[in-house]
Structure formats: structure tokens, C-alpha cells
N, C-alpha and C. Protein backbone atom coordinates (compact mmCIF):
# COMPACT_ATOMS: atom_id res chain seq x y z
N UNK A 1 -160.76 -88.75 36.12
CA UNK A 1 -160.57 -88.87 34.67
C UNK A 1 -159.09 -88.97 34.33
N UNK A 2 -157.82 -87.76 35.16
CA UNK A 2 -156.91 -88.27 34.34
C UNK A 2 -156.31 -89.34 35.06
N UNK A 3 -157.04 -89.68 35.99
CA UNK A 3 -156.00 -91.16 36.82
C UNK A 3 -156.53 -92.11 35.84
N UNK A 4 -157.58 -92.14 35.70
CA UNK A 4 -157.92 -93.20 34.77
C UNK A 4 -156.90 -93.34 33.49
N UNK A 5 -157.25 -92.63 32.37
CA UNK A 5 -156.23 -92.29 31.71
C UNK A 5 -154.93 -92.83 31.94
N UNK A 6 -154.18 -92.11 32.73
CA UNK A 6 -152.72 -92.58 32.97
C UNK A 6 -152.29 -94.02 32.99
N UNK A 7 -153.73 -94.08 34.23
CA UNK A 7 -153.23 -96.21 34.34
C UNK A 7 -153.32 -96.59 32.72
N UNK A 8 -154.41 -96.21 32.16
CA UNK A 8 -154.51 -96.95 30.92
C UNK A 8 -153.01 -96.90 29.81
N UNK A 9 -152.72 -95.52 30.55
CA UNK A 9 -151.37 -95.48 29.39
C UNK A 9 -150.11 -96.63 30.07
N UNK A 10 -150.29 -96.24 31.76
CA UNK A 10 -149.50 -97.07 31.97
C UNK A 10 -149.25 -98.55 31.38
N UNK A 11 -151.09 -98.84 31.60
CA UNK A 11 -150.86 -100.64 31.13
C UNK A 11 -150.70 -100.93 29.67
N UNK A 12 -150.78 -99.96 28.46
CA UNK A 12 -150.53 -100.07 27.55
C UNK A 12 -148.89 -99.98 27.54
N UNK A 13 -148.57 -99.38 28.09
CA UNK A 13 -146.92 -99.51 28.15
C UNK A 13 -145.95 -100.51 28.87
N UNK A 14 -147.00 -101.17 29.50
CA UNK A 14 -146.53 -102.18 29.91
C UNK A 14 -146.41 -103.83 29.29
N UNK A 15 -147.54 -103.39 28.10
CA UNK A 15 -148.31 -104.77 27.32
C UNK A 15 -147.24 -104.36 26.74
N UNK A 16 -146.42 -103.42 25.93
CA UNK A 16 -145.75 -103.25 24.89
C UNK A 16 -144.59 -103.96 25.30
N UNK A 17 -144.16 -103.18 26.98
CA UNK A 17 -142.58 -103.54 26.99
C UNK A 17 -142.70 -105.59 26.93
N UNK A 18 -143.80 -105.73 27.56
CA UNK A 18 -143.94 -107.15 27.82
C UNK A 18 -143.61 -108.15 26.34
N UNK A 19 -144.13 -107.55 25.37
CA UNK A 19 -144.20 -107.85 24.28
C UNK A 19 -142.86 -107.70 23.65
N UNK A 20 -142.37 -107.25 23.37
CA UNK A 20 -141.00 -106.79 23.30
C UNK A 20 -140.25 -107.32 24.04
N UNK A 21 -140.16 -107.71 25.36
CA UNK A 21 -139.26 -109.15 26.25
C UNK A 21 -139.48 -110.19 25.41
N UNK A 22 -140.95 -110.51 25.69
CA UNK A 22 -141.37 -111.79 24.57
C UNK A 22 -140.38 -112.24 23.25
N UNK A 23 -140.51 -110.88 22.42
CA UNK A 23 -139.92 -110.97 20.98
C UNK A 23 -138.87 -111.59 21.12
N UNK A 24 -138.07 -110.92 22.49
CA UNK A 24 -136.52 -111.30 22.45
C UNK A 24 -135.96 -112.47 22.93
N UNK A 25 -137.05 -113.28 23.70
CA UNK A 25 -136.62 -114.34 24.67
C UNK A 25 -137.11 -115.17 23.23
């Protein structure tokens, strides 16, 4: 349960930073 969790936070934090490169390029 919390591995699950975590990845999910991970990949949400990853869509963000991704998104945020995006904005800037």
C-alpha cells in the first residue's frame, strides 16, 4: 500500500516538473 502510494506521488511529481519544463521551453 505505501509503495503504491509513493510511486503515485512520485509520478505525479514528475507530470508536474515535466509540465513546468514544457511551460518554459
Amino acid at each position: 500500500m505505501l509503495g503504491r502510494y509513493i510511486n503515485i506521488l512520485h509520478i505525479n511529481g514528475f507530470l508536474r516538473v515535466s509540465l513546468r519544463l514544457e511551460a518554459r521551453w
